[in-house]
N, C-alpha and C. Protein backbone atom coordinates (compact mmCIF):
# COMPACT_ATOMS: atom_id res chain seq x y z
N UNK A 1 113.37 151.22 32.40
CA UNK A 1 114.18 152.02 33.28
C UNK A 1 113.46 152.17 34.62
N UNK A 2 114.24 151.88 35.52
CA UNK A 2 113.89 151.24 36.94
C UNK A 2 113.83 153.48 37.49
N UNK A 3 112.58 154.09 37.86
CA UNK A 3 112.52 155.40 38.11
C UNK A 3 112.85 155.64 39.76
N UNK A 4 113.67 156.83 40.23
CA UNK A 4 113.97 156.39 41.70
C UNK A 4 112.82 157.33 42.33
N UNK A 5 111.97 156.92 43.60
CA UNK A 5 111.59 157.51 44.03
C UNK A 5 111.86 157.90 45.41
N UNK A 6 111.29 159.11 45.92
CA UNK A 6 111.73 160.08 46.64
C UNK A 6 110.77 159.19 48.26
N UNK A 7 111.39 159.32 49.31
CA UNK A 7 110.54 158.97 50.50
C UNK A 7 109.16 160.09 50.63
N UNK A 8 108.95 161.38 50.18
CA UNK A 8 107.82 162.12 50.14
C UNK A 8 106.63 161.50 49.24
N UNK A 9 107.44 161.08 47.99
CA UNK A 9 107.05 160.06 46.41
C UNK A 9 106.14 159.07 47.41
N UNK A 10 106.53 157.88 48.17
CA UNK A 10 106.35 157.02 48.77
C UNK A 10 105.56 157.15 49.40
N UNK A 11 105.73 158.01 50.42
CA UNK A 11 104.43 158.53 51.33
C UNK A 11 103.14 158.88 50.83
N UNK A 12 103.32 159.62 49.66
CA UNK A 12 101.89 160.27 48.98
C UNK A 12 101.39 159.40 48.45
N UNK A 13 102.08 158.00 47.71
CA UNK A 13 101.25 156.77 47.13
C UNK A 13 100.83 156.34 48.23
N UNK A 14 101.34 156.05 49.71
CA UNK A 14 100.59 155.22 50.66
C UNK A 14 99.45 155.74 50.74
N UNK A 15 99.56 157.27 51.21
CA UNK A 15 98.25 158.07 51.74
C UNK A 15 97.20 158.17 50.76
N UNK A 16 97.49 158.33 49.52
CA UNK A 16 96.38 157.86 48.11
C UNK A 16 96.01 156.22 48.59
N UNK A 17 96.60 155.59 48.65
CA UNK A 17 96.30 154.41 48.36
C UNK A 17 95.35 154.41 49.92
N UNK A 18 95.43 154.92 50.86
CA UNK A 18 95.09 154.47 52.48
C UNK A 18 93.60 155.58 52.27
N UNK A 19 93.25 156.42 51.43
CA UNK A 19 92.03 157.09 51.82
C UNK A 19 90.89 156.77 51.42
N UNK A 20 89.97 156.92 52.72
CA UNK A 20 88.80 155.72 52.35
C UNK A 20 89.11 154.69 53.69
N UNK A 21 90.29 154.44 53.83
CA UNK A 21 90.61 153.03 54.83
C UNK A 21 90.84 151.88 53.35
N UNK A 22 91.67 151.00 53.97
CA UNK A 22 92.30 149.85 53.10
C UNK A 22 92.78 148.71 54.28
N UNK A 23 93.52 148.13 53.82
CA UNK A 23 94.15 147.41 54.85
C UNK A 23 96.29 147.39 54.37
N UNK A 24 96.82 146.70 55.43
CA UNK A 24 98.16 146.78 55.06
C UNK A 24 98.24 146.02 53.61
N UNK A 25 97.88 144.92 53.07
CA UNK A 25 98.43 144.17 51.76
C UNK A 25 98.08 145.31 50.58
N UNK A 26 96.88 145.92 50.61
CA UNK A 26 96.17 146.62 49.47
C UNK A 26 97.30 148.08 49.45
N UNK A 27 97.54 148.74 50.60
CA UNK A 27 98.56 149.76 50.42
C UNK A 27 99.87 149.13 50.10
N UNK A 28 100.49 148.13 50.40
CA UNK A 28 101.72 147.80 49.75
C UNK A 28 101.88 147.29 48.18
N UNK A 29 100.62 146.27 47.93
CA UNK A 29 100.49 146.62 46.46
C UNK A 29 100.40 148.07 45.79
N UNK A 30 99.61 149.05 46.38
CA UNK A 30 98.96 150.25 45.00
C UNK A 30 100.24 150.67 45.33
N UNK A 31 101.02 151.32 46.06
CA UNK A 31 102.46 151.73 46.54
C UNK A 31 103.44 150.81 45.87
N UNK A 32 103.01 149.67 45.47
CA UNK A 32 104.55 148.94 44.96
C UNK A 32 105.64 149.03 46.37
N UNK A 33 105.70 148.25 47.07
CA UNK A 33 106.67 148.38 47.95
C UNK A 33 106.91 146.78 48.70
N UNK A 34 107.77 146.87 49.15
CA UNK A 34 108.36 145.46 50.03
C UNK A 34 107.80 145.53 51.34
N UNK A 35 107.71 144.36 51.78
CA UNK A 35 106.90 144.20 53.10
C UNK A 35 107.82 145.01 54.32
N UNK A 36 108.94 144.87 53.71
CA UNK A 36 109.67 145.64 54.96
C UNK A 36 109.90 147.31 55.18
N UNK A 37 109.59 147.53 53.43
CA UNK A 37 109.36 148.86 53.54
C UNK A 37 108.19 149.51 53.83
N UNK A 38 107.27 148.56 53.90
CA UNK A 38 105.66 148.87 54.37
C UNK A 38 105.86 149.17 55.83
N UNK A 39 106.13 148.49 56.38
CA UNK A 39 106.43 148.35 57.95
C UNK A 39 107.32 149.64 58.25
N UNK A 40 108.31 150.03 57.74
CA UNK A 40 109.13 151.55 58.14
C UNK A 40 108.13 153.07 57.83
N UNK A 41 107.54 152.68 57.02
CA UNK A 41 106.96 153.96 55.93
C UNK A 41 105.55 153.89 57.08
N UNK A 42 104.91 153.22 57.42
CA UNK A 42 103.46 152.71 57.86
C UNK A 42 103.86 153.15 59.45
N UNK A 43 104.78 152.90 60.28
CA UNK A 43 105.43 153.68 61.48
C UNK A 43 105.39 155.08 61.39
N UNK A 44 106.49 155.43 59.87
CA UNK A 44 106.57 156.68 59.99
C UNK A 44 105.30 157.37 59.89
N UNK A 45 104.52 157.05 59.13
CA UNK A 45 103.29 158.00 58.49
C UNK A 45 102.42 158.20 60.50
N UNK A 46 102.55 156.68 60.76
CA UNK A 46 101.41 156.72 62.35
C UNK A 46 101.86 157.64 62.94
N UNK A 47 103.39 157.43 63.04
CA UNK A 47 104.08 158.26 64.79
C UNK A 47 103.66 159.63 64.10
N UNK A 48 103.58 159.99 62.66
CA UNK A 48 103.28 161.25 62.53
C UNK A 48 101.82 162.09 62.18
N UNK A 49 101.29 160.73 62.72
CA UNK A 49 99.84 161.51 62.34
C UNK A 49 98.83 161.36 60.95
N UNK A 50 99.45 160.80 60.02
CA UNK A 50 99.09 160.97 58.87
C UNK A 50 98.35 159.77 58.20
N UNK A 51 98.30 159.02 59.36
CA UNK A 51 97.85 157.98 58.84
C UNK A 51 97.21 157.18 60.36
N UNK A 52 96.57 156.60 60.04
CA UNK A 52 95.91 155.67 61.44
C UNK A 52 94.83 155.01 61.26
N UNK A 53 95.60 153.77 62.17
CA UNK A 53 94.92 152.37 62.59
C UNK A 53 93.59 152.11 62.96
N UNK A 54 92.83 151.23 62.64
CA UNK A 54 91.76 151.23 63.30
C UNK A 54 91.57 149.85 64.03
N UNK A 55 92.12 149.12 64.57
CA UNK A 55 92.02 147.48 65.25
C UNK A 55 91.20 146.65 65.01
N UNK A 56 90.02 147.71 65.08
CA UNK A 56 88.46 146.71 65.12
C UNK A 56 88.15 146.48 63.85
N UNK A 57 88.43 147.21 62.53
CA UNK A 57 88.97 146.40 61.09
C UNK A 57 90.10 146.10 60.51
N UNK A 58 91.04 146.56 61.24
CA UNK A 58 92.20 146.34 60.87
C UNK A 58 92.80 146.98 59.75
N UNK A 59 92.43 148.28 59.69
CA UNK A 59 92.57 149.20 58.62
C UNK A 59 93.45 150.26 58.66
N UNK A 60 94.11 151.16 58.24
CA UNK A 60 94.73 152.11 57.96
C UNK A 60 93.79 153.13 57.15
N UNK A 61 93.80 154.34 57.47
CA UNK A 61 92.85 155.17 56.46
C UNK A 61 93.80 156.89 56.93
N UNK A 62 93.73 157.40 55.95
CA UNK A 62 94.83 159.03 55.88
C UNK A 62 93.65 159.73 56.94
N UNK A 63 94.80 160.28 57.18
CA UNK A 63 94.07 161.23 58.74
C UNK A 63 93.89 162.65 58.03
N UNK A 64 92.59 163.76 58.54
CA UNK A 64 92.83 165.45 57.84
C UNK A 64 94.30 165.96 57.68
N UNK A 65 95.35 165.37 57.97
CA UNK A 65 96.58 165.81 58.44
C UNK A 65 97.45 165.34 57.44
N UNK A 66 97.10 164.17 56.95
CA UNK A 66 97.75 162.94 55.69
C UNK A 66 96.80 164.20 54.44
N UNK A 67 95.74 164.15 54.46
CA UNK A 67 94.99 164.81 53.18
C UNK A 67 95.59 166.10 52.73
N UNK A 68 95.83 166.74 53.81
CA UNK A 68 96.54 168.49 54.07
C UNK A 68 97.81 168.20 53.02
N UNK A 69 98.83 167.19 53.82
CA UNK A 69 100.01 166.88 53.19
C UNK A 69 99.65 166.31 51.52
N UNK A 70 99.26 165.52 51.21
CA UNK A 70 98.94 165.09 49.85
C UNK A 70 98.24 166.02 49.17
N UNK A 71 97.50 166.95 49.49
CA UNK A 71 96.81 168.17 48.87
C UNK A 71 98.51 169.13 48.78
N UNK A 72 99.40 169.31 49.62
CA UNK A 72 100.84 169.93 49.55
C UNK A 72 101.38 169.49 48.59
N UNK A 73 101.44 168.19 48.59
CA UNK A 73 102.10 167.57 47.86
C UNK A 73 102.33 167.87 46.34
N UNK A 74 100.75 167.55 46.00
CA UNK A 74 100.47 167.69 45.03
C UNK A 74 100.33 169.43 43.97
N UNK A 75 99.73 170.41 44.62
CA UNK A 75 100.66 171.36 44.43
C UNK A 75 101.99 171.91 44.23
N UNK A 76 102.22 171.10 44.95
CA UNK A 76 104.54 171.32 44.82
C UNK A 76 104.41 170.68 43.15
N UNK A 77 103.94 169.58 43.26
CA UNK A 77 104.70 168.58 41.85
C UNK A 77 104.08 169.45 40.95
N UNK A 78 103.18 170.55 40.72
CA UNK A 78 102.27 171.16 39.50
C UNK A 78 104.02 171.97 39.25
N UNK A 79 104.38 172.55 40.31
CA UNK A 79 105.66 173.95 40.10
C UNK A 79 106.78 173.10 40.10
N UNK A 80 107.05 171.40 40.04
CA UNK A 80 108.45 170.81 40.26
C UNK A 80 108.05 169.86 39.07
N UNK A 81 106.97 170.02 38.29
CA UNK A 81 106.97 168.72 37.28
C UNK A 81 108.34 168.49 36.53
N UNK A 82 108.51 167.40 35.79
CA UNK A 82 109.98 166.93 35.23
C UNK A 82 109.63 167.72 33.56
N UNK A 83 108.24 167.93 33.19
CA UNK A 83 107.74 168.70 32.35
C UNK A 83 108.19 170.63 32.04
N UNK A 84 107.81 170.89 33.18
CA UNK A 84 108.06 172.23 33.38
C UNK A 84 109.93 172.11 33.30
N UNK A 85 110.85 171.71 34.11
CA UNK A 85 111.79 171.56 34.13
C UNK A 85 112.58 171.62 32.64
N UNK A 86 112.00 170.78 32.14
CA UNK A 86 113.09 170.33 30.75
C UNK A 86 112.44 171.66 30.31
N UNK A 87 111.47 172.02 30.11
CA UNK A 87 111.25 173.01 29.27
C UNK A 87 112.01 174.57 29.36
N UNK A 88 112.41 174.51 30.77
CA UNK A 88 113.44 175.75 31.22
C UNK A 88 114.69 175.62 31.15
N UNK A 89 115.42 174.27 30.94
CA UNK A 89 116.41 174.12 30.35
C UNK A 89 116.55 173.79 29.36
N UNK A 90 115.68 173.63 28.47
CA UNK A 90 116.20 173.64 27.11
C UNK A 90 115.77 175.16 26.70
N UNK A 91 115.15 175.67 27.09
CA UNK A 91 115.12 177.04 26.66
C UNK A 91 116.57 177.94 27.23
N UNK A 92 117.02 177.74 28.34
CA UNK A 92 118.19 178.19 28.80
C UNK A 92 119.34 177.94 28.18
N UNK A 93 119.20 176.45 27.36
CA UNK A 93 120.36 176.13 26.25
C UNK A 93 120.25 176.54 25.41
N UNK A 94 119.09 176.85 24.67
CA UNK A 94 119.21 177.61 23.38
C UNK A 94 119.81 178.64 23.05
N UNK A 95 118.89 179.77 24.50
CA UNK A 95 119.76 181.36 24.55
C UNK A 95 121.40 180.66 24.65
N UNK A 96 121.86 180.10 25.38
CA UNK A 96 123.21 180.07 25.23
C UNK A 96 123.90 179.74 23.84
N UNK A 97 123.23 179.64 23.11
CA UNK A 97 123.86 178.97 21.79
C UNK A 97 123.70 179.97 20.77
């Protein structure tokens, strides 16, 4: 079963995958993504800060600003797990029954 992910989903594998510095092929592999979606996602993350270039290796590496967000991130998913979830609705179905 093919799982859908979220453009936030996407972003937080790049910025995992980009800390430290990497280059573009190594973040589109650990991300799983298409070359063309590398190229939209890799814009968005720059124009916003969260990520940046370095020329003289040709690298990408998460900016304090990318870390902030993936440290967010990752807090949200502890209170949005798919874990926690089922467990409040199946408890909510029961009382109903």
């Amino acid at each position: 079963m093919i799982k859908y992910r979220s453009r936030t989903d996407i972003a937080s594998q790049m910025l995992e995958a980009a800390n430290g510095g990497t280059t573009k092929t190594k973040i589109m592999y650990k991300a799983f993504l298409s070359y063309s979606q590398l190229r939209e996602y890799l814009s968005m993350l720059t124009d916003n800060g969260l990520l940046e270039y370095d020329k003289s290796t040709e690298t990408f590496k998460t900016t304090e600003k990318g870390t902030r967000f993936l440290r967010i991130c990752n807090e949200m998913g502890k209170y949005a797990s798919p874990e926690t979830a089922t467990t409040e609705t199946k408890g909510k179905m029961q009382s109903r029954q």
